[in-house]
Protein backbone atom coordinates (compact mmCIF):
# COMPACT_ATOMS: atom_id res chain seq x y z
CA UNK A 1 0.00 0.00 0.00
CA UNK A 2 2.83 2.28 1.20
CA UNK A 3 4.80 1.84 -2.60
CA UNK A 4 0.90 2.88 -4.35
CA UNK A 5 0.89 5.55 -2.13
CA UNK A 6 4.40 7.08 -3.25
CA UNK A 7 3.78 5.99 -6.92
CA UNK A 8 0.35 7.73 -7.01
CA UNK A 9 2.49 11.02 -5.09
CA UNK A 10 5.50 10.94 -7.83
CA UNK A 11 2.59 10.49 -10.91
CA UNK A 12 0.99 13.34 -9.01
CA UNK A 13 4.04 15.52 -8.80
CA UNK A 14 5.62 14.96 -12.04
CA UNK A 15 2.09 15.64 -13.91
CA UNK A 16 2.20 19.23 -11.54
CA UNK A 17 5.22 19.87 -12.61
CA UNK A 18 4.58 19.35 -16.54
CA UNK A 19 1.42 21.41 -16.16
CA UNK A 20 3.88 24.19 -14.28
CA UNK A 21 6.24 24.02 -17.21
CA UNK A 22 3.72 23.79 -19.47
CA UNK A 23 1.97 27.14 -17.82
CA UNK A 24 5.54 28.26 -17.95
CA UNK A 25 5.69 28.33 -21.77
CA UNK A 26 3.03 29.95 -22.37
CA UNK A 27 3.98 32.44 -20.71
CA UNK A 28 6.85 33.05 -22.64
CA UNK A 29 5.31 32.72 -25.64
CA UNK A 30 2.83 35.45 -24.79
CA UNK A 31 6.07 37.70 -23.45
CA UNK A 32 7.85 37.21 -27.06
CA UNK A 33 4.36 37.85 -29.04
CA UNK A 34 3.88 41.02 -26.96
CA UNK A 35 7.82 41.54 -27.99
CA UNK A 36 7.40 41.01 -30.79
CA UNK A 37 4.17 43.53 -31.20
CA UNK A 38 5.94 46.32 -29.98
CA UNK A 39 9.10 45.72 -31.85
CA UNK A 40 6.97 46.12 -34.92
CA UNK A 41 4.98 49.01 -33.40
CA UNK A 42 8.27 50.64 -32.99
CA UNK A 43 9.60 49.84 -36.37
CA UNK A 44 6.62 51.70 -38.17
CA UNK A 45 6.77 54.84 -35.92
CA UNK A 46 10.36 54.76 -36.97
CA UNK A 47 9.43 54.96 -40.60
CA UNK A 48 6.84 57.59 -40.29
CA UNK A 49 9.60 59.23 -37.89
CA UNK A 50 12.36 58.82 -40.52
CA UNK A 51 9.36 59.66 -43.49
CA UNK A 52 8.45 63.18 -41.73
CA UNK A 53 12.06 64.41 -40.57
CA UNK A 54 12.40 63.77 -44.80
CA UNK A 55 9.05 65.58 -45.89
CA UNK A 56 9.69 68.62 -47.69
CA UNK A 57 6.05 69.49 -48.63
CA UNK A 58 2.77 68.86 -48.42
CA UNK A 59 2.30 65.51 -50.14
CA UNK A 60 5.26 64.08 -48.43
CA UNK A 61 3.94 65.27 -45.06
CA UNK A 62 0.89 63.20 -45.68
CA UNK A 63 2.44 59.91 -46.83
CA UNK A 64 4.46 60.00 -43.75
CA UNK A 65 1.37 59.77 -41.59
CA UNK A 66 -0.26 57.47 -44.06
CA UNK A 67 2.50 54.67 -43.48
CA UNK A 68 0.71 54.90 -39.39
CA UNK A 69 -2.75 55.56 -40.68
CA UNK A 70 -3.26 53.35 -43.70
CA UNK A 71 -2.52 50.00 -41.65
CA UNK A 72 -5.05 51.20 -39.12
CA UNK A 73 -7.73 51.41 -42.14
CA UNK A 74 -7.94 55.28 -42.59
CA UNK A 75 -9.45 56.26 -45.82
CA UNK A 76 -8.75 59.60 -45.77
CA UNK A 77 -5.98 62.08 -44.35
CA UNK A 78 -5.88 65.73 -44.58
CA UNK A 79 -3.60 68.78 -43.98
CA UNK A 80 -5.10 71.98 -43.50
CA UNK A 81 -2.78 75.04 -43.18
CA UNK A 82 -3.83 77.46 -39.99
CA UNK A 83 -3.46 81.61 -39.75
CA UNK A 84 -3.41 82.99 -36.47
CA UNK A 85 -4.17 86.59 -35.01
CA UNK A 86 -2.23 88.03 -32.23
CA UNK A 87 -4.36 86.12 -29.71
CA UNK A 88 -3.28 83.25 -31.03
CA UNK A 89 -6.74 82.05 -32.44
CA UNK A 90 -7.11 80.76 -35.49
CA UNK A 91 -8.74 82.88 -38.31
CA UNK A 92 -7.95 81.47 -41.19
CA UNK A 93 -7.46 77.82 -42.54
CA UNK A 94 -6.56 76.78 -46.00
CA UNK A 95 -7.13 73.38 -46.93
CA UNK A 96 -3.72 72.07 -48.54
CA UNK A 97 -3.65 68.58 -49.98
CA UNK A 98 -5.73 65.06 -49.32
CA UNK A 99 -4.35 61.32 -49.14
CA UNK A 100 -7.38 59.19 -50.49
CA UNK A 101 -7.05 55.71 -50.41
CA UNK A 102 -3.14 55.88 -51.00
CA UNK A 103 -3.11 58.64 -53.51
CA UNK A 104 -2.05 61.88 -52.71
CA UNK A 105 -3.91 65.08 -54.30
CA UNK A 106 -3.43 69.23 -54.08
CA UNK A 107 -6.87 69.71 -55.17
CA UNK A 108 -7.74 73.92 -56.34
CA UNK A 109 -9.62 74.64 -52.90
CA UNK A 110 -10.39 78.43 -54.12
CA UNK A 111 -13.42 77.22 -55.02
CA UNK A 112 -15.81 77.13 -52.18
CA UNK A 113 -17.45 74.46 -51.38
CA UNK A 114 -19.93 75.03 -48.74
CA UNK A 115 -21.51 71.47 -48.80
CA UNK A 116 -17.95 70.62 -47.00
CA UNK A 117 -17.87 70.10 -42.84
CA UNK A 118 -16.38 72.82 -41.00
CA UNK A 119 -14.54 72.74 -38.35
CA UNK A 120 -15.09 74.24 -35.16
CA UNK A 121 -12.29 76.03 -33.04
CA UNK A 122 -14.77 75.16 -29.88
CA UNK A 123 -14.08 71.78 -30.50
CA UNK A 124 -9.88 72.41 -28.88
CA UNK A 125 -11.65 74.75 -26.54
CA UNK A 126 -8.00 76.20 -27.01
CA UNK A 127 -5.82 73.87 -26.18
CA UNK A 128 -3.66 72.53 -29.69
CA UNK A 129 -1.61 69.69 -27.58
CA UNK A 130 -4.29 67.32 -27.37
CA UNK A 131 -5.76 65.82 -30.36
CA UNK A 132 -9.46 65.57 -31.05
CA UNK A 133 -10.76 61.95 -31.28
CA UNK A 134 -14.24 61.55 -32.58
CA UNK A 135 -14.96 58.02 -32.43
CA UNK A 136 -18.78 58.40 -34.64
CA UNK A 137 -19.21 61.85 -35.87
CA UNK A 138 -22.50 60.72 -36.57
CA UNK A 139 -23.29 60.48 -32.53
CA UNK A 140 -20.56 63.28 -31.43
CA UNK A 141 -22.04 65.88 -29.72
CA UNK A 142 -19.64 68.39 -30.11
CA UNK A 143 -21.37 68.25 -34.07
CA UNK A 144 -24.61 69.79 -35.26
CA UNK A 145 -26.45 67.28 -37.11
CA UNK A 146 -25.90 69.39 -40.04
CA UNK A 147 -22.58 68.89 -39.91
CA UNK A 148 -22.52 65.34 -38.91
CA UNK A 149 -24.34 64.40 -42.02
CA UNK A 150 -21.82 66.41 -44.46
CA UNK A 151 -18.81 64.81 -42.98
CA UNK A 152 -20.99 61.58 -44.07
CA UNK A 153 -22.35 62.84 -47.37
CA UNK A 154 -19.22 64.56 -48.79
CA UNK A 155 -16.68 62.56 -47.16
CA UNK A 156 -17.98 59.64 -46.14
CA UNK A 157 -16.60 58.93 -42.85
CA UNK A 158 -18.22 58.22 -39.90
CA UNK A 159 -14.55 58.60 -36.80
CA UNK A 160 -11.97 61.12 -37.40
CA UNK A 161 -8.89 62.20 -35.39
CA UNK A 162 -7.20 65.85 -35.62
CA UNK A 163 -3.79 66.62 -34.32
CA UNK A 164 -2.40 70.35 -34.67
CA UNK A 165 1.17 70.97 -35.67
CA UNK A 166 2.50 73.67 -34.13
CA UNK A 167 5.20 76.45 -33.87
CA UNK A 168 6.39 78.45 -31.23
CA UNK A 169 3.16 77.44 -29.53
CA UNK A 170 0.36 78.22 -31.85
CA UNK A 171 -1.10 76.18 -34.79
CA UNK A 172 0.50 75.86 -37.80
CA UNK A 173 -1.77 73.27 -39.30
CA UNK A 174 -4.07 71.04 -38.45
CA UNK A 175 -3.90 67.08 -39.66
CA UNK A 176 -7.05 65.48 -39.95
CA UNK A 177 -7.63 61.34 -40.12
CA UNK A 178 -10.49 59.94 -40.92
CA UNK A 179 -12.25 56.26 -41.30
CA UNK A 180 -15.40 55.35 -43.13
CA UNK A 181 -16.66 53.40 -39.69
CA UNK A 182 -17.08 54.33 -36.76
CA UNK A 183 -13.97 52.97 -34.32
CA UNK A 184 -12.41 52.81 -30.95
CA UNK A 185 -9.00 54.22 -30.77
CA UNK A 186 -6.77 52.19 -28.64
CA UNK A 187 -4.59 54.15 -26.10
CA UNK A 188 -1.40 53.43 -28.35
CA UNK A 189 -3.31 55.63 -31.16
């Protein structure tokens, strides 16, 4: 009985300690796939990084940010230029150039086009460090309706993110990002 006994503990103990190695290696394989995520993660911001230090214009400006944005399933990216009166407040912006679905255009914007959204300073409430997330502009209430439905109608998108550049401070321009469905951003993005 005594020899069952210590069989029945070693069987015991040596299937404890497979299931403990076993546990083990998993865990390491989910520590190298998270690795290897943010090795990747790092290697595209280094390309966009390495793409904008390059960018001499407009167009090149925006392919930088499409090598982040594309991958993420943006449709659209935008650069708007900003003008800015002594207060600092913008009075002025002058759409620039659009990335559509991997193409870059500098489309004649003198023409106005008043179907097109607008943008509302009130959305920064002054504050051009933080970007603006809209996750459905079709549910945002920072948006009119009216203005929901044209970002729909002459865009269609439905999420959009907006990041200023800036100088010395004050806006320079104003980079806009947009999907055709609505989407969480992750707190990476």
């Amino acid at each position: 009985e005594m020899r069952l006994l210590h069989e029945a503990f070693y069987e015991l103990t040596q299937a404890q300690e497979a299931e403990s190695r076993q546990a083990a290696a998993r865990r390491c394989e989910q520590l190298l796939e998270q690795h290897r995520a943010r090795f990747a993660r790092s290697e595209q911001l280094l390309r966009v990084n390495m793409a904008l230090s390059k960018a001499a214009d407009e167009a090149s400006i925006l392919e930088a940010i499409a090598l982040y944005a594309q991958p993420l399933g943006a449709k659209r990216i935008s650069i708007t230029f900003l003008y800015t009166n002594a207060e600092g407040c913008i009075v002025r912006a002058a759409p620039q150039a659009i990335w559509l679905n991997g193409t870059v255009s500098l489309p004649d914007f003198s023409r106005s086009n008043r179907k097109r959204p607008y943008f509302s300073e009130e959305w920064w409430q002054g504050d051009y460090s933080q970007p603006f997330f809209a996750e459905d502009l079709q549910s945002d209430p920072r948006l009119t309706p009216e203005n929901a439905r044209r970002f729909l109608e002459v865009y269609g998108v439905r999420a959009m993110v907006a990041l200023f550049l800036q100088v010395g401070g004050l806006p320079n321009a104003v980079v806009f990002v947009y999907w055709e469905q609505p989407r969480s951003f992750s707190e990476d993005e």
